[in-house]
C-alpha atoms as a PDB file:
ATOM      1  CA  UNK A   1    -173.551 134.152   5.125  1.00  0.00           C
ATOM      2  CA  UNK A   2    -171.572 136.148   2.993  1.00  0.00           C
ATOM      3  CA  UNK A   3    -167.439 136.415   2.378  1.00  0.00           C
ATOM      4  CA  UNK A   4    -166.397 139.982   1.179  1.00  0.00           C
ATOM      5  CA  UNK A   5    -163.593 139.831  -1.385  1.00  0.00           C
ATOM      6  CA  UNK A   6    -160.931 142.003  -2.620  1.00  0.00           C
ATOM      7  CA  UNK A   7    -160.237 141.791  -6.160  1.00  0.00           C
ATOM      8  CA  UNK A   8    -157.292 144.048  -7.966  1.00  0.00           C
ATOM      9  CA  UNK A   9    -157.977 143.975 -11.962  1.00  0.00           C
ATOM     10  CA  UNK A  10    -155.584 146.105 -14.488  1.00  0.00           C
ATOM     11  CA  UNK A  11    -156.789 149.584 -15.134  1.00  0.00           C
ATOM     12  CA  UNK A  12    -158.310 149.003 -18.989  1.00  0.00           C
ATOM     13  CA  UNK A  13    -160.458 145.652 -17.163  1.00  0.00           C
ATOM     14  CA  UNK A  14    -161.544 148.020 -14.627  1.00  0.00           C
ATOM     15  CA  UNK A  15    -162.480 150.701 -16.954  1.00  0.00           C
ATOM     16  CA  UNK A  16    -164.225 148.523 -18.859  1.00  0.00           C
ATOM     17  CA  UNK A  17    -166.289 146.658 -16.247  1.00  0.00           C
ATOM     18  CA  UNK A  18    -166.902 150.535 -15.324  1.00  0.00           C
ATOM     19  CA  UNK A  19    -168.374 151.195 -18.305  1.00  0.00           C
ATOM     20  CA  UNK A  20    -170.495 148.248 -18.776  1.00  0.00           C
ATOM     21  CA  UNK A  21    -171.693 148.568 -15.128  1.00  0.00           C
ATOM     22  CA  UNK A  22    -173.143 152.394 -16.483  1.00  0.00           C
ATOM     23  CA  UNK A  23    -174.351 150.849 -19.608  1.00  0.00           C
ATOM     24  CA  UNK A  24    -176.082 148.093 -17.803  1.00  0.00           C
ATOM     25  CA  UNK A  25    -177.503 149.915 -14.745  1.00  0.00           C
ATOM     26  CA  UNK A  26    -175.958 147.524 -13.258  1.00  0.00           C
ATOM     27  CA  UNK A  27    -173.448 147.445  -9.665  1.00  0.00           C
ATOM     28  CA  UNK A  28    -169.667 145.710 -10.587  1.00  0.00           C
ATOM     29  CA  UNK A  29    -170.365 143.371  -7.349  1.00  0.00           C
ATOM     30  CA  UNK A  30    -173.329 141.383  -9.447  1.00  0.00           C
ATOM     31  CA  UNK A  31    -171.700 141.692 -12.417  1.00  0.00           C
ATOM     32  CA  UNK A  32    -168.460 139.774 -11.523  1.00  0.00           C
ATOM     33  CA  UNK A  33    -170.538 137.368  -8.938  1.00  0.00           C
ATOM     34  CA  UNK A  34    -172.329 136.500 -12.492  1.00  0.00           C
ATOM     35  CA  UNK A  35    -169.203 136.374 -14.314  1.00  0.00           C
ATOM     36  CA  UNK A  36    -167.328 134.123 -11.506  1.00  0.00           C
ATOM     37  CA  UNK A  37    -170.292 131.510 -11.482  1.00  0.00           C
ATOM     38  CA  UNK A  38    -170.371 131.446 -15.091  1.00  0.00           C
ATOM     39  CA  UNK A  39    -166.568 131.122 -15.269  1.00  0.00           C
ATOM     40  CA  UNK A  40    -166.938 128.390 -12.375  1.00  0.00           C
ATOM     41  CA  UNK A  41    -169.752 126.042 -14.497  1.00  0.00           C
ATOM     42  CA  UNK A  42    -167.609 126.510 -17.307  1.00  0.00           C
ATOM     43  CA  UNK A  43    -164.766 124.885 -15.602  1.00  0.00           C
ATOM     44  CA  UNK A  44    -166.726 122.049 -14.162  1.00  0.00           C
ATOM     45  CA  UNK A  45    -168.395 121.471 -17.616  1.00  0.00           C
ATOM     46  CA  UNK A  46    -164.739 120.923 -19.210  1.00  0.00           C
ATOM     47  CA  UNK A  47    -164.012 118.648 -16.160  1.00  0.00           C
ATOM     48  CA  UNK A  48    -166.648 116.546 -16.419  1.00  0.00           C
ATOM     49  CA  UNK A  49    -166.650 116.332 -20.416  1.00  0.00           C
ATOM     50  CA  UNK A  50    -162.569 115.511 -19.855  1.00  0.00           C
ATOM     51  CA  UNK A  51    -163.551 112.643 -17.922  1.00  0.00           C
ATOM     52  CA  UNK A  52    -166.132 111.075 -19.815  1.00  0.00           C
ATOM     53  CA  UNK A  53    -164.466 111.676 -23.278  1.00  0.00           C
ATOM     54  CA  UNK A  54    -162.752 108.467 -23.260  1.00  0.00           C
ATOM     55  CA  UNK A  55    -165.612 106.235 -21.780  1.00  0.00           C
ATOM     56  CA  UNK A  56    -168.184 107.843 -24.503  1.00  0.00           C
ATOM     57  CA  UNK A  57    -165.914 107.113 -27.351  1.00  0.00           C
ATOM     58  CA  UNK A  58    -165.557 103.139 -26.123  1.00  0.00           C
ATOM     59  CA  UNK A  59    -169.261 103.478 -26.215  1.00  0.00           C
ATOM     60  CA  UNK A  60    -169.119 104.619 -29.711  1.00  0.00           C
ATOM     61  CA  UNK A  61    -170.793 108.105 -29.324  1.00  0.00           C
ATOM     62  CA  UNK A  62    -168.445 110.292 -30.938  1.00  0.00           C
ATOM     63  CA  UNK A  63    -170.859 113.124 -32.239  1.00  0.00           C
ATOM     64  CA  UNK A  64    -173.759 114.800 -31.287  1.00  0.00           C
ATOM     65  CA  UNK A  65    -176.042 113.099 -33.157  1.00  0.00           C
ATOM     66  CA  UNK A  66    -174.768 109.927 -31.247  1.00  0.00           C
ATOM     67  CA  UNK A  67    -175.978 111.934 -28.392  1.00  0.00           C
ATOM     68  CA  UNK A  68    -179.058 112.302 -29.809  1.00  0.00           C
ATOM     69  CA  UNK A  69    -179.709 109.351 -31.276  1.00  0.00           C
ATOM     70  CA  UNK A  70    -178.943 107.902 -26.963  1.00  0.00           C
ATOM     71  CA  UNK A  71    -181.328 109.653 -25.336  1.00  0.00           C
ATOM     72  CA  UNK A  72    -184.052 110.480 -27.931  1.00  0.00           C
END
């Protein structure tokens, strides 16, 4: 199933999603479904380093290399 959205963008975003819809061959409906989902992982990515910022630095891992160093 599928939810039809309207989206209102300033004119210079919608010129330039426009364009790079032309450049791309691409339609502006996968473009910004790509964009959104990428923008939505993003967001859950922050979330979930937010939370575990605190408990990882208890655990001493601080850098990446602690990271590494874990699970290697």
């Amino acid at each position: 199933m599928r939810t039809v959205l309207s989206v209102s963008l300033p004119n210079q975003m919608a010129a330039e999603l426009e364009a790079f819809a032309k450049a791309t061959g691409r339609n502006k409906s996968d473009i910004m479904k790509e964009s959104l989902g990428l923008f939505l992982w993003e967001t859950r990515f922050r979330q979930i380093k937010k939370r575990l910022a605190k408990k990882s630095k208890t655990a001493g891992i601080i850098t990446e290399e602690d990271v590494f160093s874990r699970v290697s």
